[in-house]
N, C-alpha and C. Protein backbone atom coordinates (compact mmCIF):
# COMPACT_ATOMS: atom_id res chain seq x y z
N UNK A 1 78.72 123.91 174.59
CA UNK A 1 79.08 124.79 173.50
C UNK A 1 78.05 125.91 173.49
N UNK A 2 78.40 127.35 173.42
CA UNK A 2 77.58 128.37 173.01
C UNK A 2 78.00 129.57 172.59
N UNK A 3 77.61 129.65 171.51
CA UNK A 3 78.06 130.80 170.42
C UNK A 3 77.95 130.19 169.18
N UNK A 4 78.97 130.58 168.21
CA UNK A 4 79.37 130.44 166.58
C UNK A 4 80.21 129.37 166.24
N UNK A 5 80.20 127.88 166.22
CA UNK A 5 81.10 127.19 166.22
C UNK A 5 81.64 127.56 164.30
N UNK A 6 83.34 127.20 163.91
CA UNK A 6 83.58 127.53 162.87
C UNK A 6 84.66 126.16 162.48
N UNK A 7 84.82 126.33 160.78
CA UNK A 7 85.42 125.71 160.36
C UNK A 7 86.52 125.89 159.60
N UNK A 8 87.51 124.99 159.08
CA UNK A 8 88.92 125.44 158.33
C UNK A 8 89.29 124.13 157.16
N UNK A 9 88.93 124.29 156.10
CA UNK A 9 89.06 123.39 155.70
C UNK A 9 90.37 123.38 154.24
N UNK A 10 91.25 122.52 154.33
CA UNK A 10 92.40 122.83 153.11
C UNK A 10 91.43 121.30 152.36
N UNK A 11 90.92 121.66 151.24
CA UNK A 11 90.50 121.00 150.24
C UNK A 11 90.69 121.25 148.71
N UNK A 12 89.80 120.23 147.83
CA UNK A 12 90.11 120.33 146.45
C UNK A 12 88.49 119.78 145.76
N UNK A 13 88.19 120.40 144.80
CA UNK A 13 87.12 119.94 144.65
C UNK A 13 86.94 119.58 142.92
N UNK A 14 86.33 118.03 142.53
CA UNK A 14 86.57 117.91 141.03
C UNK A 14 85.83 116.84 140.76
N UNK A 15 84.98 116.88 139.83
CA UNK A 15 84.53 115.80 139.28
C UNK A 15 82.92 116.16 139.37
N UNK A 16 82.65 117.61 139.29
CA UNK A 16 81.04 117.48 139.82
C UNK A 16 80.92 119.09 139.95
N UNK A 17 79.58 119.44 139.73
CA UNK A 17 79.06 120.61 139.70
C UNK A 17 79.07 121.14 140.79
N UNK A 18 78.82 121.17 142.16
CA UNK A 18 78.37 121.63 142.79
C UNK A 18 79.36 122.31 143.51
N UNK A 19 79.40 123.68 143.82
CA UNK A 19 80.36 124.71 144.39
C UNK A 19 80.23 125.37 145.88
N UNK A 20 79.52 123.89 146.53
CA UNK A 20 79.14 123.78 148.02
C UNK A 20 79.85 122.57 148.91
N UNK A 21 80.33 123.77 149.67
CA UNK A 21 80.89 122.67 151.12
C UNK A 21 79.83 122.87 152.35
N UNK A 22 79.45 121.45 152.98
CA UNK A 22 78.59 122.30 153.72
C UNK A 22 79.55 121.17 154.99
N UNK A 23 79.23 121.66 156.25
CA UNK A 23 79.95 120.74 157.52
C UNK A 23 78.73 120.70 158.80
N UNK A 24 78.61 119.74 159.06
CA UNK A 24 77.53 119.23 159.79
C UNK A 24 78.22 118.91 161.03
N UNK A 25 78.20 119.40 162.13
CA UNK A 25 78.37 119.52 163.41
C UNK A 25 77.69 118.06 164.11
N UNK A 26 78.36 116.95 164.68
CA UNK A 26 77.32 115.99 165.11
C UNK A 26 77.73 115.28 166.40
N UNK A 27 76.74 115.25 166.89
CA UNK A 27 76.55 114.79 168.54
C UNK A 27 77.06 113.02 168.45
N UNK A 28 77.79 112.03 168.56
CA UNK A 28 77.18 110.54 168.26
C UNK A 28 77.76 110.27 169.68
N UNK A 29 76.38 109.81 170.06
CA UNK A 29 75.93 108.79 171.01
C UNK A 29 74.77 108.76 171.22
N UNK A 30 74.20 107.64 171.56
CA UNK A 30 72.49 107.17 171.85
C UNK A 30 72.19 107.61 172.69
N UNK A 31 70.56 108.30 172.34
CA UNK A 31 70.33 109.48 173.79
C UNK A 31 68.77 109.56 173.04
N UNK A 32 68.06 109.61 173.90
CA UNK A 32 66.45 109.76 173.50
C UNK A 32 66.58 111.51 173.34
N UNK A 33 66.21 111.46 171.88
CA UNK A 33 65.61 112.49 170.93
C UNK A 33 64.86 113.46 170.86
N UNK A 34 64.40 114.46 170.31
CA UNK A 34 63.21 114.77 169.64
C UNK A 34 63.33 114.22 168.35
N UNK A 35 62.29 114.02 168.07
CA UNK A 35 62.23 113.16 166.35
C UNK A 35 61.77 114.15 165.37
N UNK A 36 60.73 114.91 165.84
CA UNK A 36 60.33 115.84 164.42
C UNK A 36 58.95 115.73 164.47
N UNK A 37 58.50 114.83 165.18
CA UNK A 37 56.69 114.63 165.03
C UNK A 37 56.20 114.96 166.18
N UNK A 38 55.14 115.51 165.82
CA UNK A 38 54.23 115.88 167.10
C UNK A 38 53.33 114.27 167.19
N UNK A 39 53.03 114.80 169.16
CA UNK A 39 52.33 113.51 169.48
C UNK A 39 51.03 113.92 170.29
N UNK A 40 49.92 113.70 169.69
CA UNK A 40 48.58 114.24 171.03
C UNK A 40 49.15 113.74 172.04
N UNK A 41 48.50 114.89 172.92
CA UNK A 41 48.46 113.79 174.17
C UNK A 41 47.25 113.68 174.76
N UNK A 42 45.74 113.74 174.08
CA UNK A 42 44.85 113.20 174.60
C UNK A 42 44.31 114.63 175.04
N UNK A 43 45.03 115.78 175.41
CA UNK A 43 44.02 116.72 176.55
C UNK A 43 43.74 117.57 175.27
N UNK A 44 42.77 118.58 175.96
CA UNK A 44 42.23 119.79 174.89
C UNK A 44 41.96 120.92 175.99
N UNK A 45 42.26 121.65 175.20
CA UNK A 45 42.24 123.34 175.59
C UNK A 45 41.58 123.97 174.96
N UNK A 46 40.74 124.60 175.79
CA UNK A 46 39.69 126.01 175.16
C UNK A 46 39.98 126.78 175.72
N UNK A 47 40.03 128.17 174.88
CA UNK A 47 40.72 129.23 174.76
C UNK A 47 39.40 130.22 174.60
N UNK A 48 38.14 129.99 174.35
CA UNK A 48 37.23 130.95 174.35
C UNK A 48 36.09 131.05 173.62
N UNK A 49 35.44 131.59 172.99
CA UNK A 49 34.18 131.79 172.05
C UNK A 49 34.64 131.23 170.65
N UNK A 50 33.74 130.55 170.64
CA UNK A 50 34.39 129.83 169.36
C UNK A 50 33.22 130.97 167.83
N UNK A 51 34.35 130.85 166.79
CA UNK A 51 33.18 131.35 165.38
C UNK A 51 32.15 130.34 165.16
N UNK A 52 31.19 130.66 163.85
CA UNK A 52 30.29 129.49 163.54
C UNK A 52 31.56 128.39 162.81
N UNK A 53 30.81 126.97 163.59
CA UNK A 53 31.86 126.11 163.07
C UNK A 53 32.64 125.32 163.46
N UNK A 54 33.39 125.95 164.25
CA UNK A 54 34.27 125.80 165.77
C UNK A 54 33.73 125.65 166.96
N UNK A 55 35.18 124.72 167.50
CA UNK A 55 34.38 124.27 168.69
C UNK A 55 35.31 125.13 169.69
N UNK A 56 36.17 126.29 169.19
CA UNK A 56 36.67 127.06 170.23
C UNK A 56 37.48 126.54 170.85
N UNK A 57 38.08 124.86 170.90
CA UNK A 57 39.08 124.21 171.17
C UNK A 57 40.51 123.67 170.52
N UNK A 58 41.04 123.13 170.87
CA UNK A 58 42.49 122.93 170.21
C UNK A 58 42.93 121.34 171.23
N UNK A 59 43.31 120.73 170.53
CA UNK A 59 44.11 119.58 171.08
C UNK A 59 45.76 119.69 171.30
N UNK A 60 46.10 119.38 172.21
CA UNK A 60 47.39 119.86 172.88
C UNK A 60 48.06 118.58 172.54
N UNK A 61 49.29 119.07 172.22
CA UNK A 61 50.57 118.15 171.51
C UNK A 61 51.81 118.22 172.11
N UNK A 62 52.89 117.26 172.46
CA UNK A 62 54.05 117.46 172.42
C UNK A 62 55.20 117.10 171.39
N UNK A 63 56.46 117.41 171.95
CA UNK A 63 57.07 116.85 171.25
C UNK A 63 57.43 114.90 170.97
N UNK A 64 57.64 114.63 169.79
CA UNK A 64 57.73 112.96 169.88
C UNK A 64 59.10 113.14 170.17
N UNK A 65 59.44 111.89 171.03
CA UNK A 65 60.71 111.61 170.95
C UNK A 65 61.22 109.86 170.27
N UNK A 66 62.40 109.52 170.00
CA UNK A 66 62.88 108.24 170.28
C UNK A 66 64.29 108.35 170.38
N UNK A 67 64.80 107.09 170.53
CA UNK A 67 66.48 106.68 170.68
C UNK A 67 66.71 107.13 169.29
N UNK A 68 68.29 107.86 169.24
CA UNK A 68 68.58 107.87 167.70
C UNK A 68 69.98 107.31 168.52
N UNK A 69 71.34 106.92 167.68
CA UNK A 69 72.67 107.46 167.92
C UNK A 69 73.42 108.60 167.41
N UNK A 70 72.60 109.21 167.03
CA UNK A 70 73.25 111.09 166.71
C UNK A 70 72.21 111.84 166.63
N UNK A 71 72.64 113.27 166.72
CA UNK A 71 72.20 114.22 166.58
C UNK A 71 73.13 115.16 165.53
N UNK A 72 72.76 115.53 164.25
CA UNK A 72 72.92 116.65 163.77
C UNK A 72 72.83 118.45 164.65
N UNK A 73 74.12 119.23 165.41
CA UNK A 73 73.83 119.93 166.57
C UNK A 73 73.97 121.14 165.47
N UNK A 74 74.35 121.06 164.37
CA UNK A 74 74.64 122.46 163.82
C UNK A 74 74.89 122.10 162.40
N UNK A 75 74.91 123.22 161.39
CA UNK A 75 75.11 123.52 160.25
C UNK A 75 75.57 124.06 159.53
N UNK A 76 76.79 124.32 158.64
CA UNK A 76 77.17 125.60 158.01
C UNK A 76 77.76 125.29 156.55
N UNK A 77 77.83 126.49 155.52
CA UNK A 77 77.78 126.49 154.12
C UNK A 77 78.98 127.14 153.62
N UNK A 78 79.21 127.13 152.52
CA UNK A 78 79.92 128.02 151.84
C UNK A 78 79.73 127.55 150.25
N UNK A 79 79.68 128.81 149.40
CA UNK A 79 79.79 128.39 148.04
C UNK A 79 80.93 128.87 148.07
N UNK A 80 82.08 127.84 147.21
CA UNK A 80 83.29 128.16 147.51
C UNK A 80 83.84 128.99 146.14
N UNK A 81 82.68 129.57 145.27
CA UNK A 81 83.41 130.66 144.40
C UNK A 81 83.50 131.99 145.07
N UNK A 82 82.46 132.16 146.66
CA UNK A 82 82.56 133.28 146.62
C UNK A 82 83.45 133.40 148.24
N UNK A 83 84.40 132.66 148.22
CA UNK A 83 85.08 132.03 149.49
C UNK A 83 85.84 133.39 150.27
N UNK A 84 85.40 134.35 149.52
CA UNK A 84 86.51 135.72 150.16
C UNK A 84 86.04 136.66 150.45
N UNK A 85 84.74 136.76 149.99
CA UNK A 85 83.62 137.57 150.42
C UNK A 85 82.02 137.13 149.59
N UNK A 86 81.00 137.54 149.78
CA UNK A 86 80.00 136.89 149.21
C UNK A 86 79.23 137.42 147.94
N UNK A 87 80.04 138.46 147.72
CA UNK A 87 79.91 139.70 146.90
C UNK A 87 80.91 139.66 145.87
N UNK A 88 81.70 138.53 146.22
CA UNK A 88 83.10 138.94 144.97
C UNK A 88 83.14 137.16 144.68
N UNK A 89 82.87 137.03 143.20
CA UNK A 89 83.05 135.51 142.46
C UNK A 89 84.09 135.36 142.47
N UNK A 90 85.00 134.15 142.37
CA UNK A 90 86.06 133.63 142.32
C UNK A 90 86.06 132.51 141.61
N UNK A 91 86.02 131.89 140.22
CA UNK A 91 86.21 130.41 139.88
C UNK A 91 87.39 129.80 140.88
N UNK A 92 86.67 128.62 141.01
CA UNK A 92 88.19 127.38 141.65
C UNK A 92 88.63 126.76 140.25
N UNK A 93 89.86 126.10 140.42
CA UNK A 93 89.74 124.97 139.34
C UNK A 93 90.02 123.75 140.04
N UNK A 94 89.46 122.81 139.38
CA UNK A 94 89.33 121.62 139.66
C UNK A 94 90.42 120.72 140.04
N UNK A 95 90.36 120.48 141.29
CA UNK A 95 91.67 119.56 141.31
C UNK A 95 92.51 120.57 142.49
N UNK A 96 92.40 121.77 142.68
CA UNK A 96 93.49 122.41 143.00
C UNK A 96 93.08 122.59 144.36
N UNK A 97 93.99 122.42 145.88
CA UNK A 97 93.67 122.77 146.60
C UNK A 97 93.39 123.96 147.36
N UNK A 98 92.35 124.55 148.18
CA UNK A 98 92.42 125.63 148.64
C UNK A 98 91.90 125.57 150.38
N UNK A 99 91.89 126.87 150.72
CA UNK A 99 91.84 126.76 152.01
C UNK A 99 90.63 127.41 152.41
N UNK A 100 89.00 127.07 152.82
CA UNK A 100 88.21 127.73 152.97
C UNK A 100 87.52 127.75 154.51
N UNK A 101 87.37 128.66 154.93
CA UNK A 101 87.06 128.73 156.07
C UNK A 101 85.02 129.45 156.29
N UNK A 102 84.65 128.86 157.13
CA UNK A 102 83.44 129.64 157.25
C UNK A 102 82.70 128.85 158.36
N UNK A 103 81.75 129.70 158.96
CA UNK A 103 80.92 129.80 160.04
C UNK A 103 79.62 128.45 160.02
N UNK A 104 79.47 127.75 161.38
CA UNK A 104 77.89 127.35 161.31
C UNK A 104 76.88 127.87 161.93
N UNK A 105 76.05 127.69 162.13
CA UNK A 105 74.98 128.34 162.64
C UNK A 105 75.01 128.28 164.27
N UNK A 106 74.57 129.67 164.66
CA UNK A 106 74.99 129.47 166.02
C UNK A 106 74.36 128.61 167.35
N UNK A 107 74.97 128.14 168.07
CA UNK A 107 73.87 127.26 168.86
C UNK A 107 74.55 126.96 170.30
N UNK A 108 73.11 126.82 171.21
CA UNK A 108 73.58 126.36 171.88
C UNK A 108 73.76 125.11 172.59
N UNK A 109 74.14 124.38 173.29
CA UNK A 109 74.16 122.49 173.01
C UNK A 109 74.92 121.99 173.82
N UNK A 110 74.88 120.94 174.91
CA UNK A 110 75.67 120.62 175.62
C UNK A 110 75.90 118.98 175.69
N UNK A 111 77.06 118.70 174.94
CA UNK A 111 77.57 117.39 174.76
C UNK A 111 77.42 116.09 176.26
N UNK A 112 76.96 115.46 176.30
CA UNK A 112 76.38 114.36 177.17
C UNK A 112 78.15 113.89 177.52
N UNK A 113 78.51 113.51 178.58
CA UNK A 113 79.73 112.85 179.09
C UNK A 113 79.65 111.24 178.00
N UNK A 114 80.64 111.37 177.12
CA UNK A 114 80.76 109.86 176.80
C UNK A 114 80.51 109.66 175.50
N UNK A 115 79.79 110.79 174.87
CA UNK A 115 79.15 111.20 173.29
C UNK A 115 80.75 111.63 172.86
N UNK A 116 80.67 111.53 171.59
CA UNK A 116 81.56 112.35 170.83
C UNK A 116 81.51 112.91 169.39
N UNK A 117 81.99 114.18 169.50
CA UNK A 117 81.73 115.26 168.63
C UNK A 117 82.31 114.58 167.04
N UNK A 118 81.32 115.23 166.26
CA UNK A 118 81.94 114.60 164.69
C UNK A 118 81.50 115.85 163.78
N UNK A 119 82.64 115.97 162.58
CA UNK A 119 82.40 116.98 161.90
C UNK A 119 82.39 116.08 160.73
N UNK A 120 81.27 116.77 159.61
CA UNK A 120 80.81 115.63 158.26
C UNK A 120 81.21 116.77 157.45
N UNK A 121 82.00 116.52 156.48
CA UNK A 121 82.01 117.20 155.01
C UNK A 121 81.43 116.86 154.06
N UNK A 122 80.31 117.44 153.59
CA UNK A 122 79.33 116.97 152.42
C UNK A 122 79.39 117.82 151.37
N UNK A 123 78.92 118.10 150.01
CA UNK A 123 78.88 119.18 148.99
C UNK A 123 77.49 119.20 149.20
N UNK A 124 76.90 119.47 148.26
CA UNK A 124 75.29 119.44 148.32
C UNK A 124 74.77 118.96 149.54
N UNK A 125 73.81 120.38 149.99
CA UNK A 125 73.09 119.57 151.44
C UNK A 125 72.15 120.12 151.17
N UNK A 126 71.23 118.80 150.71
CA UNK A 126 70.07 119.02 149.63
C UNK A 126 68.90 119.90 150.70
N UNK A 127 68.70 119.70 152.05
CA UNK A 127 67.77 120.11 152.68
C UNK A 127 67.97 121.76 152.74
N UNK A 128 69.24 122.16 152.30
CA UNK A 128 69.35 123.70 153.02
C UNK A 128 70.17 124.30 151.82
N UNK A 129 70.62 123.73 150.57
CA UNK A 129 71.17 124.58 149.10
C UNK A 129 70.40 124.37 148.32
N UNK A 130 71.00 124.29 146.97
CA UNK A 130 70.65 124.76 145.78
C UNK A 130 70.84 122.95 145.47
N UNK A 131 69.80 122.40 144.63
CA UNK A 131 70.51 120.96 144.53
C UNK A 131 71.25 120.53 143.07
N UNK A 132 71.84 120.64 143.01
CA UNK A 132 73.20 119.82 142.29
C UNK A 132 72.95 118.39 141.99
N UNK A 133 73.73 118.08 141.01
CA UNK A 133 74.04 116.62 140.04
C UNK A 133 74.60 116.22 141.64
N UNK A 134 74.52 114.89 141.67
CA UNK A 134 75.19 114.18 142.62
C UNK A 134 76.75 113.98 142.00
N UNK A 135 77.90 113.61 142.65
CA UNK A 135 79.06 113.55 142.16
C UNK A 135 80.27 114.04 141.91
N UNK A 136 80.31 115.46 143.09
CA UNK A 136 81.50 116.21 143.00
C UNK A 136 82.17 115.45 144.04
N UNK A 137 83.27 115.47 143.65
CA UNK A 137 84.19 114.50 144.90
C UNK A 137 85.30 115.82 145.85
N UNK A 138 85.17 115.26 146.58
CA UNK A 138 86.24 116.32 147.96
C UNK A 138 87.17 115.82 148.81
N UNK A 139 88.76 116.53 147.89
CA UNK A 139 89.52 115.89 148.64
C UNK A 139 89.89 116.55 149.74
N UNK A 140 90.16 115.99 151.29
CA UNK A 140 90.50 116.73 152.16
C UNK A 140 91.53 116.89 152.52
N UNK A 141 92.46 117.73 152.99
CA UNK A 141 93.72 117.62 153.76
C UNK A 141 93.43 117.74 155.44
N UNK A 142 93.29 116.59 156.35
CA UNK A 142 92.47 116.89 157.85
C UNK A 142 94.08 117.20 158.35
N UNK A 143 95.18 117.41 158.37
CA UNK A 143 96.50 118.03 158.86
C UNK A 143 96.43 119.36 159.01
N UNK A 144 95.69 119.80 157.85
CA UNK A 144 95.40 121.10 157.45
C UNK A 144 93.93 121.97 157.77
N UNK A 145 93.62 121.15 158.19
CA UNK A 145 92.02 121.53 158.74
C UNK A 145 91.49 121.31 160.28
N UNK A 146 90.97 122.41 160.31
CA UNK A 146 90.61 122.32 161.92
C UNK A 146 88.90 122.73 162.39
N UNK A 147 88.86 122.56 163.37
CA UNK A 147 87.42 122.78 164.01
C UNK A 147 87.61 123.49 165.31
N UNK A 148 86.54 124.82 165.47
CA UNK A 148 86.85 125.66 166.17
C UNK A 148 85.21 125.79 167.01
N UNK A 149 85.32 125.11 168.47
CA UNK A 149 83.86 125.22 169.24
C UNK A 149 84.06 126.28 169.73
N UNK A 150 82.86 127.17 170.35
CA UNK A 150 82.97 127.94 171.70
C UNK A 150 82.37 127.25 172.66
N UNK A 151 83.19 126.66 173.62
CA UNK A 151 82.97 126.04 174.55
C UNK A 151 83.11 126.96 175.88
N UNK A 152 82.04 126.73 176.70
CA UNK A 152 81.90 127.14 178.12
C UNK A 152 81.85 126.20 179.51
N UNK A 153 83.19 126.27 180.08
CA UNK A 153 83.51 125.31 180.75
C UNK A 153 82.77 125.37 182.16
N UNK A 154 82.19 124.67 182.75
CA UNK A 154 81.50 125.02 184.47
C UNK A 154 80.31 123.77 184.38
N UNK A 155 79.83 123.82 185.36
CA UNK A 155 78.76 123.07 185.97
C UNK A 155 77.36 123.91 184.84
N UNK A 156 76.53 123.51 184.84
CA UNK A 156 74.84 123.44 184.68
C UNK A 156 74.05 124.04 186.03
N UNK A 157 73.67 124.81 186.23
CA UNK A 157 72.45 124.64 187.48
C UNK A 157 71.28 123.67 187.16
């Protein structure tokens, strides 16, 4: 995949504050990671004259890894009052279905033979909105909804 992957979603939203769809792009299959933590690895690098204080060195780190079974590959939002442009409010009402479409973040990512692709519909995605009461419920229509990769077909060098 590389470019803008996008989404299409015919939903309804009721029972809860929050006026966020967000869709999480996800890798699932078990595959050693990056995890998020750095790991010494024992060496050090000096880089030059150190100030008073300093020892003019730095300890060199990589990335940690482990086994997960997914990867989160992408991300994307919408507040769905402003579903038509981002500049123009729109109330929804509750209960009623609509059809919202919008972009995730662009990336690039290449699915492992045997993994398979998953799209998550969440409201509140506490790490990257505004956070909200827990408890808006989302109904989906998936007949009506689609997922759109840019995929680039060929070999790897």
């Amino acid at each position: 995949m590389s470019g803008t992957p996008s989404v299409s979603v015919r939903a309804s939203l009721k029972d809860g504050a929050s006026p966020y769809l967000t869709a999480l792009l996800v890798d699932y299959g078990t595959d050693t990671r990056a995890n998020g933590r750095l790991v010494n690895t024992g060496q050090t690098y000096c880089y030059g004259q150190a100030v008073p204080g300093e020892s003019g060195c730095t300890s060199l780190y990589r990335h940690g890894t482990a086994s997960a079974p997914y990867k989160i590959v992408s991300r994307g939002w919408i507040d769905v009052r402003n579903r038509h442009k981002a500049d123009n409010t729109q109330p929804i009402k509750p209960g009623r279905a609509y059809t919202f479409r919008w972009d995730f973040q662009a990336q690039d990512y290449v699915f492992k033979k045997g993994h398979k692709i998953g799209l998550v519909l969440i409201s509140t995605d506490h790490d990257y909105t505004l956070r909200y009461p827990e408890g808006t419920k989302v109904e989906v229509t998936p007949g009506l909804s689609s997922l759109e990769l840019p995929v680039v077909f060929g070999r790897l060098s």
